[in-house]
Protein backbone atom coordinates (compact mmCIF):
# COMPACT_ATOMS: atom_id res chain seq x y z
CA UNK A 1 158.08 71.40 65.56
CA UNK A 2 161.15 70.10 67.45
CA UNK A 3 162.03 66.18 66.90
CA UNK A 4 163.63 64.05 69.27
CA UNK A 5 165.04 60.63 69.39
CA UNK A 6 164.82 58.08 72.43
CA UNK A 7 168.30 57.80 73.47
CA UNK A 8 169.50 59.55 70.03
CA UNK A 9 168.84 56.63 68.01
CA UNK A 10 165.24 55.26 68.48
CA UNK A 11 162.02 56.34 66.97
CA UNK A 12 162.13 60.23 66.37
CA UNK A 13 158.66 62.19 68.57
CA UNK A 14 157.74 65.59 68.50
CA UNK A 15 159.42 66.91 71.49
CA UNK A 16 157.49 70.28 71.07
CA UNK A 17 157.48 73.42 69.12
CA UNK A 18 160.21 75.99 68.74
CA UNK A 19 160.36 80.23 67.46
CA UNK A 20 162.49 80.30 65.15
CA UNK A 21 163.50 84.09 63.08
CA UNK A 22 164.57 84.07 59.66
CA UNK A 23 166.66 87.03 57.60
CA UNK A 24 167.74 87.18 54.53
CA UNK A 25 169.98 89.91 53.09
CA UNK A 26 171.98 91.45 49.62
CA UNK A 27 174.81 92.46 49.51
CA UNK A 28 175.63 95.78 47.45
CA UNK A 29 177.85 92.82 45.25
CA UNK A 30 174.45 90.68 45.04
CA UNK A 31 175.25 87.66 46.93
CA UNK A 32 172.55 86.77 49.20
CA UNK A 33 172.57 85.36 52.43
CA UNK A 34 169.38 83.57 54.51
CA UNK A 35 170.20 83.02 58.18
CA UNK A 36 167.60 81.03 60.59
CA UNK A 37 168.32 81.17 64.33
CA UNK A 38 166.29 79.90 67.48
CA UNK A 39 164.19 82.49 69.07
CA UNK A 40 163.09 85.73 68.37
CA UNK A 41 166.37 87.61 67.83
CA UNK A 42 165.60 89.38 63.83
CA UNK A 43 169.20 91.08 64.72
CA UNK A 44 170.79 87.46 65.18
CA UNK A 45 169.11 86.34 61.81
CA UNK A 46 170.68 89.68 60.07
CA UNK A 47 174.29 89.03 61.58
CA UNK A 48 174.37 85.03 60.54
CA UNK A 49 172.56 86.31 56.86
CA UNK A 50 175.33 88.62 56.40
CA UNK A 51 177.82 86.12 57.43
CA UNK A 52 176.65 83.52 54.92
CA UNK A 53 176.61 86.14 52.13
CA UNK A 54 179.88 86.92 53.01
CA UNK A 55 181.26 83.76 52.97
CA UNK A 56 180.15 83.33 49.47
CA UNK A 57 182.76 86.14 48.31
CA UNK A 58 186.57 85.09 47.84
CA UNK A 59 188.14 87.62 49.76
CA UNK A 60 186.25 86.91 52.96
CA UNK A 61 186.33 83.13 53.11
CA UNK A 62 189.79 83.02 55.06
CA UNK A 63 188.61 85.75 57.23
CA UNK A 64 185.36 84.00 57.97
CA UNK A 65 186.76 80.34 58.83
CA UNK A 66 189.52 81.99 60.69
CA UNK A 67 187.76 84.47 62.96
CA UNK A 68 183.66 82.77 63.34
CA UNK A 69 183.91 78.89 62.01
CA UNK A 70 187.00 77.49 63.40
CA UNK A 71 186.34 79.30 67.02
CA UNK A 72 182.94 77.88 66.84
CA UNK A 73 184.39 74.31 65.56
CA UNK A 74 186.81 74.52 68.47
CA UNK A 75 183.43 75.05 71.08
CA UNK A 76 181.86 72.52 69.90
CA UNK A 77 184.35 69.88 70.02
CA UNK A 78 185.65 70.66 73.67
CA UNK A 79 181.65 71.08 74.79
CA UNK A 80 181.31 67.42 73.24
CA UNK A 81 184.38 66.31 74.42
CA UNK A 82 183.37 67.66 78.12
CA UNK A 83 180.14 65.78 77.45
CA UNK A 84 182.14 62.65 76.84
CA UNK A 85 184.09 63.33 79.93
CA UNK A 86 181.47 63.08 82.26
CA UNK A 87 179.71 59.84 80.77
CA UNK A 88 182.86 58.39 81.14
CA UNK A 89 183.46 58.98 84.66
CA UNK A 90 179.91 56.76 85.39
CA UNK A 91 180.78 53.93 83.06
CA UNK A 92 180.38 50.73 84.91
CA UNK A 93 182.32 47.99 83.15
CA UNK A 94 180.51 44.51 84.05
CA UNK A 95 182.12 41.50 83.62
CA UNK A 96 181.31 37.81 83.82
CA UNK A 97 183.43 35.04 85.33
CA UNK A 98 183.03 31.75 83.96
CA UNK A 99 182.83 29.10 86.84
CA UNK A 100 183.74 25.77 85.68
CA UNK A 101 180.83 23.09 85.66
CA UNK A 102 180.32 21.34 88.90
CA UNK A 103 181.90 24.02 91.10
């Protein structure tokens, strides 16, 4: 079941229900990685299980952050920053004059 909040901070509903695929997978080393995903992509779950066991090893953690997580940091930011944008260019700034008594 999906949640959602009235204008991101009221009272959470159920906006509906969701697929959602799970994978989990060993590597020949043993760490084990569990990926969930939205939808019905199993090869999606694989690729983000292998990616989590992998990021559990040493020797592919600078790999990892360099060549998936900080790409995907970078999206994010300019996607929220392009969200930001465009509520920004219908801001309305209202103002009230104070009018001296008897005028």
């Amino acid at each position: 079941m999906v949640k959602g909040r009235i204008s991101g901070s009221g009272a959470p509903f159920c906006a509906g229900e969701m697929t959602a695929t799970r994978a989990a997978v060993r590597l020949a080393t043993g760490e084990v990685g569990i990926g969930y995903v939205g939808g019905r992509s199993a090869r999606h779950a694989e690729i983000a299980a292998a990616v989590d066991a992998l990021g559990q090893r040493a020797d592919w953690q600078e790999r990892l952050e360099t060549a998936i997580v900080a790409p995907l940091e970078a999206e994010a930011a300019a996607r929220h920053q392009a969200i930001a944008a465009r509520a920004a260019a219908t801001k309305v700034d209202f103002f009230t004059v104070a009018r001296e008594a008897g005028t």
